[in-house]
N, C-alpha and C. Protein backbone atom coordinates (compact mmCIF):
# COMPACT_ATOMS: atom_id res chain seq x y z
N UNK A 1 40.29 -60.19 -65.02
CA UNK A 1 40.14 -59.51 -63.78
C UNK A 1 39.87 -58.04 -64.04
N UNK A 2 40.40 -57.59 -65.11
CA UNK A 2 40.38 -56.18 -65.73
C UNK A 2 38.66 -55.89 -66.02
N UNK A 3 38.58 -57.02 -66.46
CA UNK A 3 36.35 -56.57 -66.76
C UNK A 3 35.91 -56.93 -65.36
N UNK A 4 36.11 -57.51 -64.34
CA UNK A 4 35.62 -57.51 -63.29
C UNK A 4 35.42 -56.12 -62.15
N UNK A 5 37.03 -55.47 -62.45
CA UNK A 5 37.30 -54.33 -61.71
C UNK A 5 36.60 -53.38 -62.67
N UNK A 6 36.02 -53.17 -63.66
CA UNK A 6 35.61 -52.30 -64.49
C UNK A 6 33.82 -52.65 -64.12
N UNK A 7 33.62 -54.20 -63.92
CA UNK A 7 31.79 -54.06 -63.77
C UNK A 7 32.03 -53.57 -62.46
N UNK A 8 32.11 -53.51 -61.44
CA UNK A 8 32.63 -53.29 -59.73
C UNK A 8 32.53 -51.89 -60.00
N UNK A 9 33.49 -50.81 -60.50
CA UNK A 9 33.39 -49.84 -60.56
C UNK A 9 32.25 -49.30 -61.09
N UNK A 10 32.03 -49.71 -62.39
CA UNK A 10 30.80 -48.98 -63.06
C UNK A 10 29.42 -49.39 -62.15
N UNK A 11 29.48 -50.65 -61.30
CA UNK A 11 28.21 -51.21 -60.43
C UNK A 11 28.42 -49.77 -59.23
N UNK A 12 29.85 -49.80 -58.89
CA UNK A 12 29.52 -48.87 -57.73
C UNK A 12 29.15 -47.55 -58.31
N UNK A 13 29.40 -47.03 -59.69
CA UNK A 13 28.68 -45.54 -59.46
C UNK A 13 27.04 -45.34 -59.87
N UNK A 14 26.62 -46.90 -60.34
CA UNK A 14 25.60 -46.70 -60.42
C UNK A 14 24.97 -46.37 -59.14
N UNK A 15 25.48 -47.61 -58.51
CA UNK A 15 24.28 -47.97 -56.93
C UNK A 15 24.71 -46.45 -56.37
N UNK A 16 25.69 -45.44 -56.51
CA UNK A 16 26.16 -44.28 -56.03
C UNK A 16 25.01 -44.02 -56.51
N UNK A 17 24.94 -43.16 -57.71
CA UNK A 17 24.13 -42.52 -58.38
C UNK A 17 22.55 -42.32 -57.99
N UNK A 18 22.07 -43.82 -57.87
CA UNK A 18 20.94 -43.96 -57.51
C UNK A 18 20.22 -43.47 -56.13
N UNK A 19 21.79 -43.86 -55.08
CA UNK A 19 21.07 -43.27 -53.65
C UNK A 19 21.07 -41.49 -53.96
N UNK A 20 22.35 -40.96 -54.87
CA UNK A 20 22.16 -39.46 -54.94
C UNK A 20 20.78 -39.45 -55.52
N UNK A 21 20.54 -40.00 -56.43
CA UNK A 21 19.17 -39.50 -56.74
C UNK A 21 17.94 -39.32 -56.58
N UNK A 22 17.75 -40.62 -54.93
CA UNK A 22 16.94 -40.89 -54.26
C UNK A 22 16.66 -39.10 -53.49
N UNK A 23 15.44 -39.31 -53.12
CA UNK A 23 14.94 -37.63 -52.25
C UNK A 23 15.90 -38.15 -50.38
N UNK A 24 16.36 -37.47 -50.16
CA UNK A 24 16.88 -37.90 -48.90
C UNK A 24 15.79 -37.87 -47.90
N UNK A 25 16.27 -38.29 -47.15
CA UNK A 25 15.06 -38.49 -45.68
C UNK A 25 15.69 -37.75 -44.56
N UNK A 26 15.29 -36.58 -44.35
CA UNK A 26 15.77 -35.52 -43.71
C UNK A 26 14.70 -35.28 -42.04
N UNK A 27 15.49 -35.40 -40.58
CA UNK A 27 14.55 -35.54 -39.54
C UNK A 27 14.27 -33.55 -39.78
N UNK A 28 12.67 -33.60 -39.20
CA UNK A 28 12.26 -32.26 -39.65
C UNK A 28 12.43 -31.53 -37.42
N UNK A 29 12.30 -30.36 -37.71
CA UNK A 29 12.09 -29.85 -35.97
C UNK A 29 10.84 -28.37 -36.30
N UNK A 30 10.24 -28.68 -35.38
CA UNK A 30 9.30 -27.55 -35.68
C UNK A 30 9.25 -27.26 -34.36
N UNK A 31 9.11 -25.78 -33.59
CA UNK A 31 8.66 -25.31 -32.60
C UNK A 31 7.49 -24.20 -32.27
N UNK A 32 7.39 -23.97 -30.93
CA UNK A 32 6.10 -23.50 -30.89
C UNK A 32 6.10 -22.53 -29.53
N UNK A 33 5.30 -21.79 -29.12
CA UNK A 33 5.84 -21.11 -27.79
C UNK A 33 4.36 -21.13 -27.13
N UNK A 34 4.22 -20.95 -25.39
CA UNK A 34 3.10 -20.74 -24.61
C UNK A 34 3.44 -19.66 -24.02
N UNK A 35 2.04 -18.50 -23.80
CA UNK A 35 2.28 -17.61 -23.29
C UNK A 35 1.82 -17.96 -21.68
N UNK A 36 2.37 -17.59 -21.03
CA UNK A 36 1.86 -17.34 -19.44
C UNK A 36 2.34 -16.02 -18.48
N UNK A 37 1.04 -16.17 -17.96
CA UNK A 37 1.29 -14.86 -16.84
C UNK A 37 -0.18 -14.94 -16.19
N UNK A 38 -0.13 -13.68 -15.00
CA UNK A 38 -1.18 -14.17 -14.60
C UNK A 38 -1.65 -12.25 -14.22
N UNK A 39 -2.19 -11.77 -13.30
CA UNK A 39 -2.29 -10.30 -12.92
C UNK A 39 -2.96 -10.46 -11.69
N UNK A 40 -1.81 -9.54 -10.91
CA UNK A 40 -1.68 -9.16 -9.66
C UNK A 40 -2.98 -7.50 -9.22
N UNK A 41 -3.67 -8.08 -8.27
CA UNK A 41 -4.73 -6.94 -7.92
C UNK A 41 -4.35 -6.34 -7.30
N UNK A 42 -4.36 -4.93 -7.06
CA UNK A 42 -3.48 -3.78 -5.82
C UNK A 42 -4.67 -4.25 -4.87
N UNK A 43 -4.06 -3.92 -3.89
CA UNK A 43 -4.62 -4.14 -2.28
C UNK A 43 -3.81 -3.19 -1.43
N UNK A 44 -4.98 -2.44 -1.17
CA UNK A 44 -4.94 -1.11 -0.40
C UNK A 44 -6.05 -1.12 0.84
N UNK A 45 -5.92 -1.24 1.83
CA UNK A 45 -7.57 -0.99 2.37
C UNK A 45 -6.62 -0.05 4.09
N UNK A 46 -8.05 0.20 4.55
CA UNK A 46 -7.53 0.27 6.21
C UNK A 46 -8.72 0.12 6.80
N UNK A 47 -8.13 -0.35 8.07
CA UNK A 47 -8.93 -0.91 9.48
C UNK A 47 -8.75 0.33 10.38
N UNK A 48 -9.93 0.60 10.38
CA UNK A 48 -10.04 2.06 11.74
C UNK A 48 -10.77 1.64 12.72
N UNK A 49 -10.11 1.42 13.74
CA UNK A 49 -11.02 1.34 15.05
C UNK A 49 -10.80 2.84 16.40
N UNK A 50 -12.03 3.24 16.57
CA UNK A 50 -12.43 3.93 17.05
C UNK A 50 -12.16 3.68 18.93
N UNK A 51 -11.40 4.17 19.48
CA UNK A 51 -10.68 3.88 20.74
C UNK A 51 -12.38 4.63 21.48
N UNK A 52 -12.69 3.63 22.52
CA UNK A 52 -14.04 3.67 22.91
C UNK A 52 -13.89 4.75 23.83
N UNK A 53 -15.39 5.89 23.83
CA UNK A 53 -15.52 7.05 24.48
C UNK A 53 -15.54 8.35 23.28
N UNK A 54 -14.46 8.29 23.03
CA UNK A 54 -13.85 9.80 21.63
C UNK A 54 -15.25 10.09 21.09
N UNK A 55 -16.62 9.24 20.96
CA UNK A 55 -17.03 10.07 19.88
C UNK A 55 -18.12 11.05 20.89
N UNK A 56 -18.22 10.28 22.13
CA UNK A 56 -19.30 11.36 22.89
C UNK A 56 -18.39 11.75 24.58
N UNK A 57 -17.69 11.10 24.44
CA UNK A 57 -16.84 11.34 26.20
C UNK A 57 -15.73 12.36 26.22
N UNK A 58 -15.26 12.83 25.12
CA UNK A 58 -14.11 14.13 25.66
C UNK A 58 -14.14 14.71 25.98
N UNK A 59 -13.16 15.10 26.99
CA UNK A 59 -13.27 16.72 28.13
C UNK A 59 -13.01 17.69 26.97
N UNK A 60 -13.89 18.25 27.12
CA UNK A 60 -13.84 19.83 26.39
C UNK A 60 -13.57 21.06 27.42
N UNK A 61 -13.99 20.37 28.10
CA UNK A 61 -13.66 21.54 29.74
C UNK A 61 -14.44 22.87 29.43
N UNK A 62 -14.41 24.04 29.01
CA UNK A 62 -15.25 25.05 28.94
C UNK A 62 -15.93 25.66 29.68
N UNK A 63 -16.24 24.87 31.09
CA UNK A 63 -16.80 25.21 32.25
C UNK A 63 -16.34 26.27 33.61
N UNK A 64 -15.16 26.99 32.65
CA UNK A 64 -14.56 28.33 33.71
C UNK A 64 -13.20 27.91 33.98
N UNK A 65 -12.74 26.49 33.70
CA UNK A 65 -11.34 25.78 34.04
C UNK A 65 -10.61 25.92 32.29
N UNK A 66 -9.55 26.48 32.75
CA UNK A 66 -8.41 26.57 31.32
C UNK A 66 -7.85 24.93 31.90
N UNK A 67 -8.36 24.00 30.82
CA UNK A 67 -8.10 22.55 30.81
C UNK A 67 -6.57 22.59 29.81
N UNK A 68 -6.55 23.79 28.85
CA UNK A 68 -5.19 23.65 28.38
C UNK A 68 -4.73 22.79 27.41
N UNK A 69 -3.82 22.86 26.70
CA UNK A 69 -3.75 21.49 25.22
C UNK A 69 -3.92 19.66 25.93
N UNK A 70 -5.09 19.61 24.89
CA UNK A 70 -5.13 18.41 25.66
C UNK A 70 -5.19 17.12 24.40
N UNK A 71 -4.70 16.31 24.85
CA UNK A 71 -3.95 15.17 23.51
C UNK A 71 -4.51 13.43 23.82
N UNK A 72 -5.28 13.23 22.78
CA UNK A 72 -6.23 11.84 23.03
C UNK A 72 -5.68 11.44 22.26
N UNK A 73 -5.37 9.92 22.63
CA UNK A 73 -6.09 9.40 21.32
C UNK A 73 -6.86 8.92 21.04
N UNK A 74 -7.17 9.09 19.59
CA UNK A 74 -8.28 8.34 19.10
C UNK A 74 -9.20 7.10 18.42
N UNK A 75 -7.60 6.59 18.00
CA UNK A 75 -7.78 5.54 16.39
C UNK A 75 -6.92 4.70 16.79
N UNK A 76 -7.21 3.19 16.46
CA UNK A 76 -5.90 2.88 15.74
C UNK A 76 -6.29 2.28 14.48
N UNK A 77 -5.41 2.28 14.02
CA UNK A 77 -5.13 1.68 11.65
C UNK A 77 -4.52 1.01 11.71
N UNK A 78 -4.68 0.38 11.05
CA UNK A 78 -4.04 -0.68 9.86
C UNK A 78 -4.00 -0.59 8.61
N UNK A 79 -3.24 -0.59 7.99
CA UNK A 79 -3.32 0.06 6.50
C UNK A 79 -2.66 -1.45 5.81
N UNK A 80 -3.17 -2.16 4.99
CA UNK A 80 -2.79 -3.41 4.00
C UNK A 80 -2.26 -2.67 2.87
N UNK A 81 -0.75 -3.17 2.15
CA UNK A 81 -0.92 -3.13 0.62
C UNK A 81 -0.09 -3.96 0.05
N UNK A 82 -0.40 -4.39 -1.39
CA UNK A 82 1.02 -5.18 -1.60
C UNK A 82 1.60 -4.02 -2.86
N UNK A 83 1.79 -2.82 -2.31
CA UNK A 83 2.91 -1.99 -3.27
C UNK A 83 4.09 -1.53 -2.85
N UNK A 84 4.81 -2.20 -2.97
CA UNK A 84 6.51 -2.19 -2.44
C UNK A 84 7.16 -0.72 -2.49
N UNK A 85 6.64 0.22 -3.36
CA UNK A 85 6.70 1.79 -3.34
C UNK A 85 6.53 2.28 -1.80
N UNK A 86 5.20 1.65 -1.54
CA UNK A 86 4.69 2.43 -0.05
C UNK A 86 3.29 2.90 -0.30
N UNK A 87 2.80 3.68 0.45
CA UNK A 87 1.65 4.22 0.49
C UNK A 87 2.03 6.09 0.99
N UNK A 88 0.86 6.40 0.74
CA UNK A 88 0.43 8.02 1.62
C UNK A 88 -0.92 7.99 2.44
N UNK A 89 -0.77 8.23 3.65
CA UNK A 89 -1.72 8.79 4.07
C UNK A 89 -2.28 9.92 4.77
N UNK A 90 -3.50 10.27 4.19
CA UNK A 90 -3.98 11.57 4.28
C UNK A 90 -5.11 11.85 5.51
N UNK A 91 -4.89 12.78 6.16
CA UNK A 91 -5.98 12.58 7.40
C UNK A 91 -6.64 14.33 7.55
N UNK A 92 -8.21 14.25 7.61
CA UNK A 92 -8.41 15.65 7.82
C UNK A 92 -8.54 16.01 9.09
N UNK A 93 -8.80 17.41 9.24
CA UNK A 93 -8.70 18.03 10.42
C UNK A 93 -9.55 19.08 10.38
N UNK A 94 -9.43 19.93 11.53
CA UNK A 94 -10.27 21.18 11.66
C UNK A 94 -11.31 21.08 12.68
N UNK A 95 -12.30 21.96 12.69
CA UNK A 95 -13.07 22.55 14.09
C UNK A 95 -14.20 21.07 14.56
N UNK A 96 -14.32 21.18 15.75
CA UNK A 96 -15.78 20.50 16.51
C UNK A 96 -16.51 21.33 16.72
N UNK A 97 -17.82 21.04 16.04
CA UNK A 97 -18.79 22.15 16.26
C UNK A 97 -19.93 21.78 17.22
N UNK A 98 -20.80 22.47 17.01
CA UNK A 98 -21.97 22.04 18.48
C UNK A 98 -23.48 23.21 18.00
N UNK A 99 -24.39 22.63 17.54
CA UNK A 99 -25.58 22.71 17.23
C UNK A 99 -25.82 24.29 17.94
N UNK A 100 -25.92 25.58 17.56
CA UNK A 100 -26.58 26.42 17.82
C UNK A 100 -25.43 27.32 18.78
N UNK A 101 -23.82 27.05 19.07
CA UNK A 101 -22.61 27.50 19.07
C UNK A 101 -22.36 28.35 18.20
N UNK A 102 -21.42 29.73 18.93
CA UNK A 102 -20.41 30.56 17.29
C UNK A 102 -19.57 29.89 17.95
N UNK A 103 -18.98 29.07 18.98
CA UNK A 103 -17.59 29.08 19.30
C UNK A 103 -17.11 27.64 18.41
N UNK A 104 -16.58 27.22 17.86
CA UNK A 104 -15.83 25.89 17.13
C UNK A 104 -14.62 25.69 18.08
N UNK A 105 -14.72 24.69 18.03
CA UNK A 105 -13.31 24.16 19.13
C UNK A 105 -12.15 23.41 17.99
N UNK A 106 -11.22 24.17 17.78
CA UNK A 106 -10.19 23.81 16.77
C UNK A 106 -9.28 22.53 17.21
N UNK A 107 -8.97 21.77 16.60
CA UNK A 107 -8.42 20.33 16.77
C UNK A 107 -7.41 19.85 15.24
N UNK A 108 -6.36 19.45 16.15
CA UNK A 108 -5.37 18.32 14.99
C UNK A 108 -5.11 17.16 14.71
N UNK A 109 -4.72 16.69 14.17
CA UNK A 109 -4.08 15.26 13.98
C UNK A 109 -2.84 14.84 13.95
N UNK A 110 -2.50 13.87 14.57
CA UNK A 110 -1.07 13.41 14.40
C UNK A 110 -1.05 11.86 14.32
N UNK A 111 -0.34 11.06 13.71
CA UNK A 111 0.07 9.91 13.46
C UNK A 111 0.84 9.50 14.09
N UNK A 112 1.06 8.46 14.46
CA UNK A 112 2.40 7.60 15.55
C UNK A 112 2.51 5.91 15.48
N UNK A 113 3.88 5.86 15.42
CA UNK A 113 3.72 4.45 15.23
C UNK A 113 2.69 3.86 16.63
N UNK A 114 2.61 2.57 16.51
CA UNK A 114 1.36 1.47 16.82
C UNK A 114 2.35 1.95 18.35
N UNK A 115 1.39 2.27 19.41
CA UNK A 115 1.80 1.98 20.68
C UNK A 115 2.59 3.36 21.28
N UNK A 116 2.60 4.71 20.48
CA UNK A 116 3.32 5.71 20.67
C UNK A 116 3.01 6.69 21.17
N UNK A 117 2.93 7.24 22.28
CA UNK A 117 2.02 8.51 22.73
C UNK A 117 2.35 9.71 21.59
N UNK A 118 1.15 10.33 20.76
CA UNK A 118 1.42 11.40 20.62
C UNK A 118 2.12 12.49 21.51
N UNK A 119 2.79 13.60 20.88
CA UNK A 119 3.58 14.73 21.36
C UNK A 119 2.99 15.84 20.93
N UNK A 120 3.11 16.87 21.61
CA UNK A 120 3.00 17.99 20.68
C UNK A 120 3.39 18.57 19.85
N UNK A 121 4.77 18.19 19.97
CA UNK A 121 5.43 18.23 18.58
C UNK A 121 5.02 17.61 17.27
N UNK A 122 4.14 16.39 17.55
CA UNK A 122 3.56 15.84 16.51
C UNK A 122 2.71 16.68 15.74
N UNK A 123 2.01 17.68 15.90
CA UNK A 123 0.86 17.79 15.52
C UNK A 123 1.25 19.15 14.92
N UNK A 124 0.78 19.83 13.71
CA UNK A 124 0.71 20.26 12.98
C UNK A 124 1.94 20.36 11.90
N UNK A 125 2.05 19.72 11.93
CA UNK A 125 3.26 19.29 10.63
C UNK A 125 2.67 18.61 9.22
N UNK A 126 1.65 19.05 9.09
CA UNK A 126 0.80 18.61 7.92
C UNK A 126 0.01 17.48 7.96
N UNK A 127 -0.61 17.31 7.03
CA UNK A 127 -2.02 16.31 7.28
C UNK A 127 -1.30 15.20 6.48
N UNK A 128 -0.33 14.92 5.65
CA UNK A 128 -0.11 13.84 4.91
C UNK A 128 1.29 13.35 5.61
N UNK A 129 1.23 12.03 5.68
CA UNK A 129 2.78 10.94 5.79
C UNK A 129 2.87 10.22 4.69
N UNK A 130 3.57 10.37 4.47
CA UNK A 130 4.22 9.24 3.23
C UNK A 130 5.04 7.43 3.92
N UNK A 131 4.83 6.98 3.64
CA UNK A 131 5.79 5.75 4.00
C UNK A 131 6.20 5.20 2.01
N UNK A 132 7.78 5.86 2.22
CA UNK A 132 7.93 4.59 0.69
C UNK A 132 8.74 4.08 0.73
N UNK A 133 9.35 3.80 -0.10
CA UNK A 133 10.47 2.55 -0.62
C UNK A 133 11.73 3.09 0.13
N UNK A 134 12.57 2.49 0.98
CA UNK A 134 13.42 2.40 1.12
C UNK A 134 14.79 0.93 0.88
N UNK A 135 15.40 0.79 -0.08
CA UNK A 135 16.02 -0.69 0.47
C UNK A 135 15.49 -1.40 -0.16
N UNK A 136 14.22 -1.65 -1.19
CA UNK A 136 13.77 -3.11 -1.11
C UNK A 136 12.18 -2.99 -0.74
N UNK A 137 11.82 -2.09 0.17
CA UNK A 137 10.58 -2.23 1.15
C UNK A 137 10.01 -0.92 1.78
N UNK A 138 9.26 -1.00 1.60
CA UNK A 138 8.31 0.64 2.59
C UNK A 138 8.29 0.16 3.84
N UNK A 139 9.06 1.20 4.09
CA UNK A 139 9.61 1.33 5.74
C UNK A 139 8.39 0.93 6.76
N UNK A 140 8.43 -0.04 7.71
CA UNK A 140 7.39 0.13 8.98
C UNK A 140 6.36 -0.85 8.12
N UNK A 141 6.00 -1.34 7.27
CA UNK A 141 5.66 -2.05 6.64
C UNK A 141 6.06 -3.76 6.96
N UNK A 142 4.79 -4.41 7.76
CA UNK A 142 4.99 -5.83 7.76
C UNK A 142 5.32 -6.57 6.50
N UNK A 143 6.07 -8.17 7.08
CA UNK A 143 6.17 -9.28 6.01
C UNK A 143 4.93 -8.71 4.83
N UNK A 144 3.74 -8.27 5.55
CA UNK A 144 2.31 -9.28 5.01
C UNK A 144 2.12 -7.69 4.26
N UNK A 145 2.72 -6.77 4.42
CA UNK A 145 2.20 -5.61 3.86
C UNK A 145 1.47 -4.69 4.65
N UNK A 146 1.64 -5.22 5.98
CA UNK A 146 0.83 -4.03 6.54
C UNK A 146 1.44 -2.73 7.51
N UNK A 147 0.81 -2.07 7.84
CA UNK A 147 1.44 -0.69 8.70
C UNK A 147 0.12 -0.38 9.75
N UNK A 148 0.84 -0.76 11.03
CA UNK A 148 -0.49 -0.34 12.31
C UNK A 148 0.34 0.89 12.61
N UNK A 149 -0.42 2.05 13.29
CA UNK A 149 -0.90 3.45 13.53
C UNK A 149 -1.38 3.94 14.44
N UNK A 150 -1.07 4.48 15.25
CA UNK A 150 -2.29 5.36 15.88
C UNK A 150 -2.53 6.66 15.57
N UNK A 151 -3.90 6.86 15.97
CA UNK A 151 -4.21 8.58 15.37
C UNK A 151 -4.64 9.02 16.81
N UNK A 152 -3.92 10.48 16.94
CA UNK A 152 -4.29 11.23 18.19
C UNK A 152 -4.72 12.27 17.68
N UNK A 153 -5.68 13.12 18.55
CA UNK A 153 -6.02 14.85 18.48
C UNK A 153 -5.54 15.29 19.07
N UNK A 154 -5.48 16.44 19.33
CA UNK A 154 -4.90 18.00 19.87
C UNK A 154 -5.76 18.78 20.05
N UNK A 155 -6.25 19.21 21.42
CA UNK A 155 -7.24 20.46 21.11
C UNK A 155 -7.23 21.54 22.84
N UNK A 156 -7.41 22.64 22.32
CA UNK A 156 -6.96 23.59 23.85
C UNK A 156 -8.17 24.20 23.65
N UNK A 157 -9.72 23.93 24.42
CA UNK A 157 -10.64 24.72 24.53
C UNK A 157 -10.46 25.60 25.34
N UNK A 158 -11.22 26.62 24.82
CA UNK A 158 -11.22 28.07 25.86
C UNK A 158 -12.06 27.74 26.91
N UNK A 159 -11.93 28.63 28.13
CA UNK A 159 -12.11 28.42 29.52
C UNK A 159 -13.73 28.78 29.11
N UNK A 160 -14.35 29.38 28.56
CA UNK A 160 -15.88 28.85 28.28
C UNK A 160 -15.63 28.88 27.00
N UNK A 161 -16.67 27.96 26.99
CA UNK A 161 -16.95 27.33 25.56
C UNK A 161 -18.81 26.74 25.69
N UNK A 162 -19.59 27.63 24.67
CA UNK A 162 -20.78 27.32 24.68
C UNK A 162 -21.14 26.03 25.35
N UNK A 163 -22.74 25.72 25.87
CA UNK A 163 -22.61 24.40 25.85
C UNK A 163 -23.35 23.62 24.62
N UNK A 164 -23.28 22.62 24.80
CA UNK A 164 -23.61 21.46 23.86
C UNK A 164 -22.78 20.65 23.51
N UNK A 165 -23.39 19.61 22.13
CA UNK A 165 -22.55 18.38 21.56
C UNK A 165 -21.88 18.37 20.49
N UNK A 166 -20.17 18.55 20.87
CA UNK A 166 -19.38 19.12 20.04
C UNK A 166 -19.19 17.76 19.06
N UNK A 167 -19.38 17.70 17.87
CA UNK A 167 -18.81 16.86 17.02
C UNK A 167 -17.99 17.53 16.02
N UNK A 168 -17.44 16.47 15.53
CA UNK A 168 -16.45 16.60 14.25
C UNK A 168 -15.92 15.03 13.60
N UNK A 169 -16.05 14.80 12.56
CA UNK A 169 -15.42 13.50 11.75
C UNK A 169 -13.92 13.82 11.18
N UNK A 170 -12.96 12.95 10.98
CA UNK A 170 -11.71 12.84 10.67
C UNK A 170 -11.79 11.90 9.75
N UNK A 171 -11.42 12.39 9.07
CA UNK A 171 -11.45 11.39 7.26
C UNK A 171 -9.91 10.83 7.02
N UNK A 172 -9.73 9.83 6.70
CA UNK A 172 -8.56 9.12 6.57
C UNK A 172 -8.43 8.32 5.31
N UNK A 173 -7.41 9.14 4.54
CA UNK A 173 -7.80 8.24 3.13
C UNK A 173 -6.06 7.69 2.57
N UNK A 174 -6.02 6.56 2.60
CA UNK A 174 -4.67 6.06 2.05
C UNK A 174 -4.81 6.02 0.56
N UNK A 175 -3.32 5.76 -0.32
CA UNK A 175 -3.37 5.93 -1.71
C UNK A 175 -1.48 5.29 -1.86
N UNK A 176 -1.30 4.51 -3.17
CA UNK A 176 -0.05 3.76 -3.12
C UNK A 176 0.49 5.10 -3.76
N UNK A 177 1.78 4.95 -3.77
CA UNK A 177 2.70 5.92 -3.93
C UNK A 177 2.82 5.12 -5.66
């Protein structure tokens, strides 16, 4: 029984031996990565509509009657963006002139939310508004990103005032903060 327990043993360190010596079979893992993203376009624009009459129908008065500060409006905007900062907008101002006139008829601008009669208090407090970030969101600023406006003038012609066809353009230029 003594040579039996001795082949048994010496059998088991062979068959040992052999699996140590075998190359093991090892599961392998390899990984790998995907990039994604995509790019977002700024969107800035505005919608100016021109409140019908303003560009040839305003009383200028000039005809011997002190007509006195008188307050139109003119516009309304829409301003689109998707920049969560906000926007600025910039609006010019200054004289209506009239073909073969020295007199210029001086005029302002004022901004107001959608539906707001200008004041006189509105108007000369500078040509730029800012709307930015407050909270999360630029204030007055729809779900969709947008901000409606109205634009009014200001203007007190003198009791004469040459005649003719007073024009003047108002430039309105938005920009994201």
């Amino acid at each position: 029984m003594k040579s039996f327990n001795r082949f048994l043993i010496a059998g088991g360190f062979a068959l040992g031996a052999s699996f140590l010596g075998a190359p093991s079979v090892m599961a392998q893992v390899s990984s790998g990565t995907v990039d994604i993203g995509g790019t977002v376009e700024s969107t800035l624009n505005i919608d100016i509509t021109a409140v019908g009459g303003v560009d040839t129908g305003l009383d200028l008065g000039g005809e011997g009657t002190d007509n006195g500060e008188t307050i139109v409006k003119v516009a309304d905007i829409i301003i689109r963006t998707n920049n969560d900062a906000g926007l600025s907008l910039t609006m010019t101002e200054g004289d209506m002139t009239a073909t073969g006139s020295d007199t210029p008829l001086a005029y302002q601008v004022a901004v107001t939310d959608d539906g707001v009669t200008a004041l006189t208090g509105d108007f000369g407090g500078g040509l730029v508004e800012s709307y930015s970030q407050v909270g999360g969101a630029a204030p007055n600023l729809g779900a969709d990103g947008t901000l409606a406006q109205d634009i009014s003038i200001s203007y007190d012609p003198p009791q004469n005032l040459d005649a003719g066809d007073y024009t003047a353009t108002i430039t309105l230029t938005v920009a994201d903060l």
